[in-house]
PDB file of N, CA and C in Angstrom:
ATOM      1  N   UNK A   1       2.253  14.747   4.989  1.00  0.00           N
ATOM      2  CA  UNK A   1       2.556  14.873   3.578  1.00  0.00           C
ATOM      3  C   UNK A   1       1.294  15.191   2.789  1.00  0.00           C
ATOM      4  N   UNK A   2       0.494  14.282   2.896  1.00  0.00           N
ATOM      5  CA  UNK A   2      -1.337  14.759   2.465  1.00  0.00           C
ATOM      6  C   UNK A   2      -1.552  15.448   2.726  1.00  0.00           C
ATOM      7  N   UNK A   3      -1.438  16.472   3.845  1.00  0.00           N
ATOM      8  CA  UNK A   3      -1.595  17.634   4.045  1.00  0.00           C
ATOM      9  C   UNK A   3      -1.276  19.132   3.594  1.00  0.00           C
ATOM     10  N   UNK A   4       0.115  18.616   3.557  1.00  0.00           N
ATOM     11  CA  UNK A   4       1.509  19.626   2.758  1.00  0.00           C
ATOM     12  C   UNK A   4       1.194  19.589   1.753  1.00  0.00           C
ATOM     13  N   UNK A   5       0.714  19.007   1.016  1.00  0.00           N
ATOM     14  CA  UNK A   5       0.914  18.724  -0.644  1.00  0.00           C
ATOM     15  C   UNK A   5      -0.429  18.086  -1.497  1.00  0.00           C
ATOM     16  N   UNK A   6      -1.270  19.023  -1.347  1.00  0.00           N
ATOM     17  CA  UNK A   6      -2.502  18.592  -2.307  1.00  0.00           C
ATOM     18  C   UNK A   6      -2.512  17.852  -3.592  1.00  0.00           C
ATOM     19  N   UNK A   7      -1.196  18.361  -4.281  1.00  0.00           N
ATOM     20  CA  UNK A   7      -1.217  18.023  -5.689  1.00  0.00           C
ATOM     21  C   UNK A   7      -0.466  16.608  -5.436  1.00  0.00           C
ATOM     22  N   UNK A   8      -0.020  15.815  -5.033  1.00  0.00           N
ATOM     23  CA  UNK A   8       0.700  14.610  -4.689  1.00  0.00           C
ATOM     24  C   UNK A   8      -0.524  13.803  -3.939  1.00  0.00           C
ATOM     25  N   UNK A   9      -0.512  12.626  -4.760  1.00  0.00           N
ATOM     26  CA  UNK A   9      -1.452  11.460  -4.023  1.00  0.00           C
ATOM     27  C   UNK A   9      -0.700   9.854  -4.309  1.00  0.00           C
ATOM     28  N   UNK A  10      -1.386   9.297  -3.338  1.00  0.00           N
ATOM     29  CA  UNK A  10      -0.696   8.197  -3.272  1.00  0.00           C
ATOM     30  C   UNK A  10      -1.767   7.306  -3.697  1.00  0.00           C
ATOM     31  N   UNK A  11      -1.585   5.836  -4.258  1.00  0.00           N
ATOM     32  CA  UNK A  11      -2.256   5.105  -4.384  1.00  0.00           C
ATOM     33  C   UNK A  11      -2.178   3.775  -3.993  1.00  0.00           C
ATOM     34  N   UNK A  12      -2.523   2.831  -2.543  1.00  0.00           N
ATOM     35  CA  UNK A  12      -2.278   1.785  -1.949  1.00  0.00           C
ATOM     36  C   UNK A  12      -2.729   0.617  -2.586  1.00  0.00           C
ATOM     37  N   UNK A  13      -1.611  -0.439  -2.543  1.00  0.00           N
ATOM     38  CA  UNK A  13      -1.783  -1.404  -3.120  1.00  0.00           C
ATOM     39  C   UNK A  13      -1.463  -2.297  -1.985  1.00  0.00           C
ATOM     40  N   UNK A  14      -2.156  -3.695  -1.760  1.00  0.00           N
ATOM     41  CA  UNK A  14      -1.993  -3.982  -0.339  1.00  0.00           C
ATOM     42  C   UNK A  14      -0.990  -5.238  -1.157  1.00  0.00           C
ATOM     43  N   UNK A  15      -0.137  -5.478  -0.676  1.00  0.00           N
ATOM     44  CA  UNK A  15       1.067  -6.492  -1.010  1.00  0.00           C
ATOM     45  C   UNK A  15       1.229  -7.501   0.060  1.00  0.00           C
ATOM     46  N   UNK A  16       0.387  -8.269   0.009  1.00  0.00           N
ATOM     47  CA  UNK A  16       0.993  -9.252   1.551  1.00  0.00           C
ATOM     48  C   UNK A  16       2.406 -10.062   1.054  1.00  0.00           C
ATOM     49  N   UNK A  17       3.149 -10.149   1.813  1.00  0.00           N
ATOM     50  CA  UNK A  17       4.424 -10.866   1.553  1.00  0.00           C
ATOM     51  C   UNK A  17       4.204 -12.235   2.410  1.00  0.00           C
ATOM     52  N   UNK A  18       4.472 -13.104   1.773  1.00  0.00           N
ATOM     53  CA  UNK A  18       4.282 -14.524   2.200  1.00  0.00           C
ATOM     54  C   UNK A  18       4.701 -14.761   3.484  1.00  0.00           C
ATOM     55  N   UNK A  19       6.321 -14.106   4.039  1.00  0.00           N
ATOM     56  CA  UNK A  19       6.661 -14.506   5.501  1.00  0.00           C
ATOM     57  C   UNK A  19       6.001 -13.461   6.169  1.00  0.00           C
ATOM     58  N   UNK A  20       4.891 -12.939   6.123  1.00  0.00           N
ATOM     59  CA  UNK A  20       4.198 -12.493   7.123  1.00  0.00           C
ATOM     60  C   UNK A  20       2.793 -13.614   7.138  1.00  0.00           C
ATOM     61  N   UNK A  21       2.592 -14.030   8.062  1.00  0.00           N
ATOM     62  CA  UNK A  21       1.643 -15.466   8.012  1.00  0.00           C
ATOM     63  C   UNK A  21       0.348 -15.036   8.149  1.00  0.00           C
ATOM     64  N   UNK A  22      -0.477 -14.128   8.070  1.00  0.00           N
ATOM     65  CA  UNK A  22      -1.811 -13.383   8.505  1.00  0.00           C
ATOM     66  C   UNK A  22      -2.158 -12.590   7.341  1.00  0.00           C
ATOM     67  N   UNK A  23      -0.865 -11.759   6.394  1.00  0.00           N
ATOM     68  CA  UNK A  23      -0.948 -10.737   5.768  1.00  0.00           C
ATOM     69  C   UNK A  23      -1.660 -10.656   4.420  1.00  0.00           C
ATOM     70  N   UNK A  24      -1.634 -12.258   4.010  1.00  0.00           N
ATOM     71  CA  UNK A  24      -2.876 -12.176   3.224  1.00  0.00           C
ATOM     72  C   UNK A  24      -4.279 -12.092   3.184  1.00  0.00           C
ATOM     73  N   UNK A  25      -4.740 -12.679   4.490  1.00  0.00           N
ATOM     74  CA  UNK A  25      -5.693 -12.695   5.141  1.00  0.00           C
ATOM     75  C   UNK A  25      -6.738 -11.263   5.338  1.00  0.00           C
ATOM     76  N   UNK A  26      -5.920 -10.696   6.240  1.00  0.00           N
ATOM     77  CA  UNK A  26      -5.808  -9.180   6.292  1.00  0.00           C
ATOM     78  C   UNK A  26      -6.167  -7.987   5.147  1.00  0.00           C
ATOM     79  N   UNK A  27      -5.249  -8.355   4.304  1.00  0.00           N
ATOM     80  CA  UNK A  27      -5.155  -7.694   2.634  1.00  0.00           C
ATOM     81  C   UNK A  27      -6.954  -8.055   1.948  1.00  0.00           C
ATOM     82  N   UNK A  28      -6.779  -9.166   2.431  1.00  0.00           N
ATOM     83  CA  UNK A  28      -8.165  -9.480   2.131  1.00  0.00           C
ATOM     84  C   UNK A  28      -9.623  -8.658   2.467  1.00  0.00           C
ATOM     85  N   UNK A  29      -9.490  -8.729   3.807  1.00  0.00           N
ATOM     86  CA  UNK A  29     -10.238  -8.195   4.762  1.00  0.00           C
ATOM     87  C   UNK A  29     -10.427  -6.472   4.399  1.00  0.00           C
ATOM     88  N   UNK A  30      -9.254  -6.083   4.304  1.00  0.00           N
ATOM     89  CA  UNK A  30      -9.291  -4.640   4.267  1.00  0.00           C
ATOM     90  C   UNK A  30      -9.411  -4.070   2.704  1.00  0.00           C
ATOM     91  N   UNK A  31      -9.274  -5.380   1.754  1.00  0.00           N
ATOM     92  CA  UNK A  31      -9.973  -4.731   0.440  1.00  0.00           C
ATOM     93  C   UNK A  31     -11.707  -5.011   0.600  1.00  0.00           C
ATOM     94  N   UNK A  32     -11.836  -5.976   1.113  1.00  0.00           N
ATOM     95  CA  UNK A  32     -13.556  -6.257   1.321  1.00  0.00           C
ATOM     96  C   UNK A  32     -14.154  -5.112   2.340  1.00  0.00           C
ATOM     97  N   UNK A  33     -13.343  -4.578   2.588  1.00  0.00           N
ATOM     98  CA  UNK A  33     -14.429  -3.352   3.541  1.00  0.00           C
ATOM     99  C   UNK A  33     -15.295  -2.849   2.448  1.00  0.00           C
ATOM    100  N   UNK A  34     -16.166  -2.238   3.319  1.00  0.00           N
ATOM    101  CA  UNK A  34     -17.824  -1.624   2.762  1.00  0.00           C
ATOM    102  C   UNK A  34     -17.148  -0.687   2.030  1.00  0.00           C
ATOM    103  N   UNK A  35     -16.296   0.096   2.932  1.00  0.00           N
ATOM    104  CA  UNK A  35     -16.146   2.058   1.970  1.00  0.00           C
ATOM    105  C   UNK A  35     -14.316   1.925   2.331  1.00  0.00           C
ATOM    106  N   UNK A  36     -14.319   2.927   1.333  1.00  0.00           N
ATOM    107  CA  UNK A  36     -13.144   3.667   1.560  1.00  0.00           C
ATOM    108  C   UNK A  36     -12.426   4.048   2.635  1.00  0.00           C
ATOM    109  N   UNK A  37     -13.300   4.655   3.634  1.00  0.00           N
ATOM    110  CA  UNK A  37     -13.093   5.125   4.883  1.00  0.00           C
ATOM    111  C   UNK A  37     -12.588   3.834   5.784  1.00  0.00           C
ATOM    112  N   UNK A  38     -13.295   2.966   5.700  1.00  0.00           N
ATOM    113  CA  UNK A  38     -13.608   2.024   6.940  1.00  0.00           C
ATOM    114  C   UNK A  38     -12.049   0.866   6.516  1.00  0.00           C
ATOM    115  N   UNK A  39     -11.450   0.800   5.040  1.00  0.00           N
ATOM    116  CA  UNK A  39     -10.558   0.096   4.252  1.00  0.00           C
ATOM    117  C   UNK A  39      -9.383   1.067   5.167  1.00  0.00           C
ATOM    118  N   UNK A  40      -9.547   2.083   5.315  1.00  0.00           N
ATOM    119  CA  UNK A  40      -8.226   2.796   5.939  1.00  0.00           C
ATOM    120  C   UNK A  40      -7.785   2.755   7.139  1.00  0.00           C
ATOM    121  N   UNK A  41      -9.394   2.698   8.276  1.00  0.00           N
ATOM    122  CA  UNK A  41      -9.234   2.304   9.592  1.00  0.00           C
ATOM    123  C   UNK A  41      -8.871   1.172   9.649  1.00  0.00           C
ATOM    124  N   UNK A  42      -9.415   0.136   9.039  1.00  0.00           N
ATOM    125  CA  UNK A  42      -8.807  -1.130   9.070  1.00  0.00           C
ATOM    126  C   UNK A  42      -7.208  -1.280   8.810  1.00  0.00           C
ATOM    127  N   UNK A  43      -6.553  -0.540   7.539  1.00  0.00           N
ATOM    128  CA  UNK A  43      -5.441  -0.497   7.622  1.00  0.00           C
ATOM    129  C   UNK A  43      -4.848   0.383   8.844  1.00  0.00           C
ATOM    130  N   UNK A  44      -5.019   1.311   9.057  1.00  0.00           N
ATOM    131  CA  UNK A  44      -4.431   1.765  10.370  1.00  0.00           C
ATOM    132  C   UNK A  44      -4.715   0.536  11.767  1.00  0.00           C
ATOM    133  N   UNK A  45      -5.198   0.053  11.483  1.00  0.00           N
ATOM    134  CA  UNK A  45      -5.506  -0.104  12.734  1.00  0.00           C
ATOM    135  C   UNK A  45      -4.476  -1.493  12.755  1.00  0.00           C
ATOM    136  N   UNK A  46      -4.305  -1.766  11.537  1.00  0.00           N
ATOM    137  CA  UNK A  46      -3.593  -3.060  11.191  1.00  0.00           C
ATOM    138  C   UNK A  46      -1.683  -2.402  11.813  1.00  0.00           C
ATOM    139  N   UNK A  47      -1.225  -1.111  11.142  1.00  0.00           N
ATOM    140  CA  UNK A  47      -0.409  -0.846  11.686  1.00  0.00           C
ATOM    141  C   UNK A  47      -0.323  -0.063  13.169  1.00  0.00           C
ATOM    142  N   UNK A  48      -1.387  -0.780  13.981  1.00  0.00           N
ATOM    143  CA  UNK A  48      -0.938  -0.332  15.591  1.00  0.00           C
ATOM    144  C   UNK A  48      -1.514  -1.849  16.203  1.00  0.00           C
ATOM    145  N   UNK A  49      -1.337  -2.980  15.143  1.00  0.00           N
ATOM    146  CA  UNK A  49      -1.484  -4.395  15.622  1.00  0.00           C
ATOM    147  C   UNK A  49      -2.912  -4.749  16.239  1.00  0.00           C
ATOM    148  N   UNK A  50      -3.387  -3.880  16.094  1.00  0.00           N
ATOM    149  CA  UNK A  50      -5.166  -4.199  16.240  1.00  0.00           C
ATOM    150  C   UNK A  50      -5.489  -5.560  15.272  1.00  0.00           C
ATOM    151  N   UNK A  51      -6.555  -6.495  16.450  1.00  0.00           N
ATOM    152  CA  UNK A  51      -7.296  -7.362  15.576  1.00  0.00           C
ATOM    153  C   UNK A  51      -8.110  -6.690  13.694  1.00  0.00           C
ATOM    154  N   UNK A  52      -7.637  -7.642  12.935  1.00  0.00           N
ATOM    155  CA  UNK A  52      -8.336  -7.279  11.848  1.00  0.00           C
ATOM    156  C   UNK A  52      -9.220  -8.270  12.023  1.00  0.00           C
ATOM    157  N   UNK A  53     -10.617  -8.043  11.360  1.00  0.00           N
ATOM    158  CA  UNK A  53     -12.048  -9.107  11.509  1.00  0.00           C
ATOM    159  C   UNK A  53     -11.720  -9.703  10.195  1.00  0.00           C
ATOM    160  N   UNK A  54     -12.435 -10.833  10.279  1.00  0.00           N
ATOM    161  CA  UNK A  54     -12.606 -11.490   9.033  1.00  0.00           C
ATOM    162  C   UNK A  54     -13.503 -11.648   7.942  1.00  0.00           C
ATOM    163  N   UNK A  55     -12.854 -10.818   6.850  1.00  0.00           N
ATOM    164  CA  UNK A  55     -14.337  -9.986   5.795  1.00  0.00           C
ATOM    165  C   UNK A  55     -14.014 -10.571   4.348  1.00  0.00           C
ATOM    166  N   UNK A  56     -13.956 -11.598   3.821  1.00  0.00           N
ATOM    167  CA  UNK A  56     -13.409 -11.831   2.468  1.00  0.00           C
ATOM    168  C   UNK A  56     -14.771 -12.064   1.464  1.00  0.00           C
ATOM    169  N   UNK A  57     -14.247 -11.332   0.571  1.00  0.00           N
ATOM    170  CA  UNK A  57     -15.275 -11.035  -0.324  1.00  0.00           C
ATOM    171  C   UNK A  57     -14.430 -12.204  -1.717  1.00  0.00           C
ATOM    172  N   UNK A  58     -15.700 -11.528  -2.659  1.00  0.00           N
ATOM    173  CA  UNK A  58     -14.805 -12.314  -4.167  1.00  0.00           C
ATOM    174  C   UNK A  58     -14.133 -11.409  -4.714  1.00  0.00           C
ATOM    175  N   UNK A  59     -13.336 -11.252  -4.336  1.00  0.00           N
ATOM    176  CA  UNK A  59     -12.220 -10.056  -4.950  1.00  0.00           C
ATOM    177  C   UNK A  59     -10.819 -10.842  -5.556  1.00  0.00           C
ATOM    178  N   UNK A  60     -10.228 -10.021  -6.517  1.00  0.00           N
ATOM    179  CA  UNK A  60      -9.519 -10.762  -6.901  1.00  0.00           C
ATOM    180  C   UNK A  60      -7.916  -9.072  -6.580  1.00  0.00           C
ATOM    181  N   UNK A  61      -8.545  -8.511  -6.358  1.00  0.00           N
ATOM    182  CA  UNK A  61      -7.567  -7.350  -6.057  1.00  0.00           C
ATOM    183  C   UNK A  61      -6.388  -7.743  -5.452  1.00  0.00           C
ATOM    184  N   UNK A  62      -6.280  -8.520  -5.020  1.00  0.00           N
ATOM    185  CA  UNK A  62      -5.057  -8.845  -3.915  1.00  0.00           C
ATOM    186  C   UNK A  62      -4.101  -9.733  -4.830  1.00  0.00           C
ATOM    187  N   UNK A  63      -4.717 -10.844  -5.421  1.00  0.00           N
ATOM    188  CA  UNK A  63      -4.143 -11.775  -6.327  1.00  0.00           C
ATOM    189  C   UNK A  63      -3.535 -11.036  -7.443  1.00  0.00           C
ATOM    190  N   UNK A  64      -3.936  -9.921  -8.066  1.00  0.00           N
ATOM    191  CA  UNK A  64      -3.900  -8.930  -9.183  1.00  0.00           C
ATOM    192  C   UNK A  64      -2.604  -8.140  -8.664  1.00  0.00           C
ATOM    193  N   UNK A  65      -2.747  -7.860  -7.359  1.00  0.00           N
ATOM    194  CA  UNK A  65      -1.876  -7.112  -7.060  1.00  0.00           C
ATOM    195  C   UNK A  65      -0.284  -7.779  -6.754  1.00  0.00           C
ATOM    196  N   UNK A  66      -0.398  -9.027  -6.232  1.00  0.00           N
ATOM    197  CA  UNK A  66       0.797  -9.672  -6.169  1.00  0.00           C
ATOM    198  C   UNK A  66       1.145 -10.231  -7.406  1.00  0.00           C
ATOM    199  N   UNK A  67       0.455 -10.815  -8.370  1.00  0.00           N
ATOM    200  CA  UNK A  67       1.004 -10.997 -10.000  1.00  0.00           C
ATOM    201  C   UNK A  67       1.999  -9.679 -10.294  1.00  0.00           C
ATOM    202  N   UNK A  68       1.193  -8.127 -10.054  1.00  0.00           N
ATOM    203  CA  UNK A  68       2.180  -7.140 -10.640  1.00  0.00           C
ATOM    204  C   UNK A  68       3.714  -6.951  -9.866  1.00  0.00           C
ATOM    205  N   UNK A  69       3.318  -7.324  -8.685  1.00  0.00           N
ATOM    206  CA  UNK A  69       4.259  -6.800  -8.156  1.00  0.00           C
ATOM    207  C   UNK A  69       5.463  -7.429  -8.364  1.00  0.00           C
ATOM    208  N   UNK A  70       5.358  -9.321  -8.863  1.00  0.00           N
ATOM    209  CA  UNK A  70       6.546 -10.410  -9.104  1.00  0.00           C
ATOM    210  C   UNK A  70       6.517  -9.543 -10.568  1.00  0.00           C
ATOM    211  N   UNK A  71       5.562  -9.274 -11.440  1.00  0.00           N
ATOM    212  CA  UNK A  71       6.044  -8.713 -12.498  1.00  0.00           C
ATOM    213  C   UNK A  71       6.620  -7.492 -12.616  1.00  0.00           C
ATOM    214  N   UNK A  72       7.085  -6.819 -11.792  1.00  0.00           N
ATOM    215  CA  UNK A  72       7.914  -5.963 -11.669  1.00  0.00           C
ATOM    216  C   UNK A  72       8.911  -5.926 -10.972  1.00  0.00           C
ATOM    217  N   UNK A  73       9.390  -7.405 -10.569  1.00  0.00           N
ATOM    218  CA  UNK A  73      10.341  -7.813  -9.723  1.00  0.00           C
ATOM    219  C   UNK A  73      10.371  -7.253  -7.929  1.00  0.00           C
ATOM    220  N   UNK A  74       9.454  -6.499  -7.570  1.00  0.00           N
ATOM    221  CA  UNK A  74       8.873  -5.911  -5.982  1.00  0.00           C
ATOM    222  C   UNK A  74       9.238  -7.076  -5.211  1.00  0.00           C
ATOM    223  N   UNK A  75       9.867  -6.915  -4.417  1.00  0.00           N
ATOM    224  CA  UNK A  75       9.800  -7.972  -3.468  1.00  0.00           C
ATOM    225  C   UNK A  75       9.660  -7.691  -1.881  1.00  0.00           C
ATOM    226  N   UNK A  76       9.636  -6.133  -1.719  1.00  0.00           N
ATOM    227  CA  UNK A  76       9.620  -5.653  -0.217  1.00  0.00           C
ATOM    228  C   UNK A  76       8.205  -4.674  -0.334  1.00  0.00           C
ATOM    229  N   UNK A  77       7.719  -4.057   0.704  1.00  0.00           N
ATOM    230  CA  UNK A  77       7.212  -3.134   1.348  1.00  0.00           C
ATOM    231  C   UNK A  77       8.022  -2.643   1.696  1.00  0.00           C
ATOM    232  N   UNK A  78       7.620  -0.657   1.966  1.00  0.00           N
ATOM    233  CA  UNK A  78       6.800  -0.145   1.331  1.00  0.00           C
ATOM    234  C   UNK A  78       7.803  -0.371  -0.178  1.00  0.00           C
ATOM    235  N   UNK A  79       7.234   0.158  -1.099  1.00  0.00           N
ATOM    236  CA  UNK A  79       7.925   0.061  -2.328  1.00  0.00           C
ATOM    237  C   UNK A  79       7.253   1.614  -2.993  1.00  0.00           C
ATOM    238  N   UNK A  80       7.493   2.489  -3.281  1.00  0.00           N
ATOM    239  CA  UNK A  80       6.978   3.760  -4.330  1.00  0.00           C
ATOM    240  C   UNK A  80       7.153   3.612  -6.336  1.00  0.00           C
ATOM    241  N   UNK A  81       6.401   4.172  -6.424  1.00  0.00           N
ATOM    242  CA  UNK A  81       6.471   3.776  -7.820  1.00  0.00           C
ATOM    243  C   UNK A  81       5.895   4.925  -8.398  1.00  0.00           C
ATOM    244  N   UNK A  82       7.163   5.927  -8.732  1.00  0.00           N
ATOM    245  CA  UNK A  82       7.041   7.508  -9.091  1.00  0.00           C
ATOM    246  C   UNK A  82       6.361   7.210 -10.570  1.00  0.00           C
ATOM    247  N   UNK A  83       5.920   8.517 -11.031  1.00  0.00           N
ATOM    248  CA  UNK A  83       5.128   8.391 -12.515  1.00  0.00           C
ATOM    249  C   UNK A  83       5.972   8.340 -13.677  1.00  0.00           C
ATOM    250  N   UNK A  84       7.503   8.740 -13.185  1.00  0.00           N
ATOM    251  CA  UNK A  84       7.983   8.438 -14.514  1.00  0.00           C
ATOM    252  C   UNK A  84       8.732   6.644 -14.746  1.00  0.00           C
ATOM    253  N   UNK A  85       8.099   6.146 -13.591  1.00  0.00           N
ATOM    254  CA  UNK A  85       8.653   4.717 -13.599  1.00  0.00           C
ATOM    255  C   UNK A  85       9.470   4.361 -12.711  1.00  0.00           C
ATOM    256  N   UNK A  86      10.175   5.292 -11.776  1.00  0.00           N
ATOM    257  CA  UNK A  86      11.345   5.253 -10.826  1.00  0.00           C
ATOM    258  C   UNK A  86      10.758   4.285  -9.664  1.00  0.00           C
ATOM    259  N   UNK A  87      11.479   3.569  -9.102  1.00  0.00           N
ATOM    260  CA  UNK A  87      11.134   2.768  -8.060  1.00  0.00           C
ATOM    261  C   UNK A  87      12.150   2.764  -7.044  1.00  0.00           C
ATOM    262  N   UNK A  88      11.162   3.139  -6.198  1.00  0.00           N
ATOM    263  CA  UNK A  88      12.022   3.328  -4.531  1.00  0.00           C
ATOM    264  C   UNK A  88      11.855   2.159  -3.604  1.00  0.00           C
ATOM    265  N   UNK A  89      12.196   1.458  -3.047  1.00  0.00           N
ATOM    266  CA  UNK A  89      12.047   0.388  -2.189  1.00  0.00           C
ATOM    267  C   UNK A  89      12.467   1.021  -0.755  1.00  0.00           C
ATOM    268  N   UNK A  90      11.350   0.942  -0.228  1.00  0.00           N
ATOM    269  CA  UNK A  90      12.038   1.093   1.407  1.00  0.00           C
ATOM    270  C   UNK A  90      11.675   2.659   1.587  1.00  0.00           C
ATOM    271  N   UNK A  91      10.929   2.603   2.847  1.00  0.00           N
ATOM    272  CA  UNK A  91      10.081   4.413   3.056  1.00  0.00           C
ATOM    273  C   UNK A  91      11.134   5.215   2.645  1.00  0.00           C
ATOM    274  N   UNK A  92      10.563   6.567   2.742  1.00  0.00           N
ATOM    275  CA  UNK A  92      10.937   7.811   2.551  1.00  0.00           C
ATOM    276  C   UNK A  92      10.568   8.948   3.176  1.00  0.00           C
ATOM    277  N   UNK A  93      11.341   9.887   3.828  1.00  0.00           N
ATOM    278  CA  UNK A  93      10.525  11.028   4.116  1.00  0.00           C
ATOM    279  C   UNK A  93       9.598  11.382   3.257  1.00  0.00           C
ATOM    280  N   UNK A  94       8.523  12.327   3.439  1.00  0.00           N
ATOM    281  CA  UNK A  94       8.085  13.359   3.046  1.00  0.00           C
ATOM    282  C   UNK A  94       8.747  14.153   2.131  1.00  0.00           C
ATOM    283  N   UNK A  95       9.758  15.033   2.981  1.00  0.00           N
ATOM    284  CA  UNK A  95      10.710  16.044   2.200  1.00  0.00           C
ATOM    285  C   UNK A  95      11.544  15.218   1.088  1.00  0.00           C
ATOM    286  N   UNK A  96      11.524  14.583   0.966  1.00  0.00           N
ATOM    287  CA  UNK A  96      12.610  13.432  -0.123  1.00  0.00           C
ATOM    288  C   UNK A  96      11.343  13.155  -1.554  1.00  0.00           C
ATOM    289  N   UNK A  97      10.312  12.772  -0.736  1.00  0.00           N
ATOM    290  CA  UNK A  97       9.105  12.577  -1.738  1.00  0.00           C
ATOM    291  C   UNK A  97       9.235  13.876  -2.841  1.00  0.00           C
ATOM    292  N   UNK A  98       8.508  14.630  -1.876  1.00  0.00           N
ATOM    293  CA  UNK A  98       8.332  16.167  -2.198  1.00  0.00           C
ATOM    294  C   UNK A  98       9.888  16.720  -3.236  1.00  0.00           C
ATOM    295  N   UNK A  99      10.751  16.559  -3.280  1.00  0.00           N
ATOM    296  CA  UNK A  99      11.840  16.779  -3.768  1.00  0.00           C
ATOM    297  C   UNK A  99      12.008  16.167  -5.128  1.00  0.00           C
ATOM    298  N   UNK A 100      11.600  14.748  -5.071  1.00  0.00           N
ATOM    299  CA  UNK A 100      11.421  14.124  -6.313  1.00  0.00           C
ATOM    300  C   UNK A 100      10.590  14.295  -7.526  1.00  0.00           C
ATOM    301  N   UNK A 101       9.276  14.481  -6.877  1.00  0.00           N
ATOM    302  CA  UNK A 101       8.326  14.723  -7.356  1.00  0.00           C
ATOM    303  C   UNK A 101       8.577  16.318  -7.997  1.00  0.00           C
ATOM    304  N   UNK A 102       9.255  17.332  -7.552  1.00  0.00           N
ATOM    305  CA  UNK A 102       9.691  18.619  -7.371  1.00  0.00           C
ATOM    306  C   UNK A 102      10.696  18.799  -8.735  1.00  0.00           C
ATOM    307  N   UNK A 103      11.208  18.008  -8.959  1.00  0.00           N
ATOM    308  CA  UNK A 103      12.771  17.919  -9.485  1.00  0.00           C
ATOM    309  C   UNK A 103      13.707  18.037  -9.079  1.00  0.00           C
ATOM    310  N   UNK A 104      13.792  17.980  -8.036  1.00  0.00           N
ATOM    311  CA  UNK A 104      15.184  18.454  -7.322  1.00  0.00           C
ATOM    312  C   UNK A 104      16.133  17.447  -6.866  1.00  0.00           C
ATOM    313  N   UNK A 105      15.617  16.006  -7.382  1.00  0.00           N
ATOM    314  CA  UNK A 105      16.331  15.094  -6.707  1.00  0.00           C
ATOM    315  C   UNK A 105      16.595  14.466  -7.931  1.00  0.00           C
TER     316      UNK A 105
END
């Protein structure tokens, strides 16, 4: 999709959900990375169940991020949150993205 579509970007917000027992932890870890780059391997690596290390900084990003998300009633992953306010719960293709974003949907 990043590929296909230059003008479309996404912006990750790490949401740990409470019945995942690690996922705050994690969220943690992978906002305290050094760079950008290394925040993504860590997340990838998180979705092919790779050990995440333990990196917690004073960040409050994670806490910030779960306040918005009860304030917008979010209660799952993934969740999308188009620019005109539309909220999708639950993935999506690509082509469905692309369509929305498009007008066509």
């Amino acid at each position: 999709m990043v590929d296909a579509r230059k003008d479309i970007c996404f912006y990750i917000k790490l949401f740990p959900l409470s019945m995942h027992k690690e996922a705050y932890r994690k969220s943690k870890s992978i906002a305290c990375a050094a760079s950008a780059s290394e925040a993504l391997k860590l997340l990838e690596d998180n979705f092919e169940r790779k050990p995440i290390p333990l990196n917690e900084c004073a960040t409050k990003e994670i806490d910030d991020t779960i306040r918005l998300a009860q304030s917008l009633e979010i209660t799952g992953t993934p969740t999308l949150i188009f620019p005109d306010g539309k909220v999708q719960s639950g993935a999506l293709p690509s082509g469905k993205i692309i369509e929305y974003v498009d007008g066509r949907e």
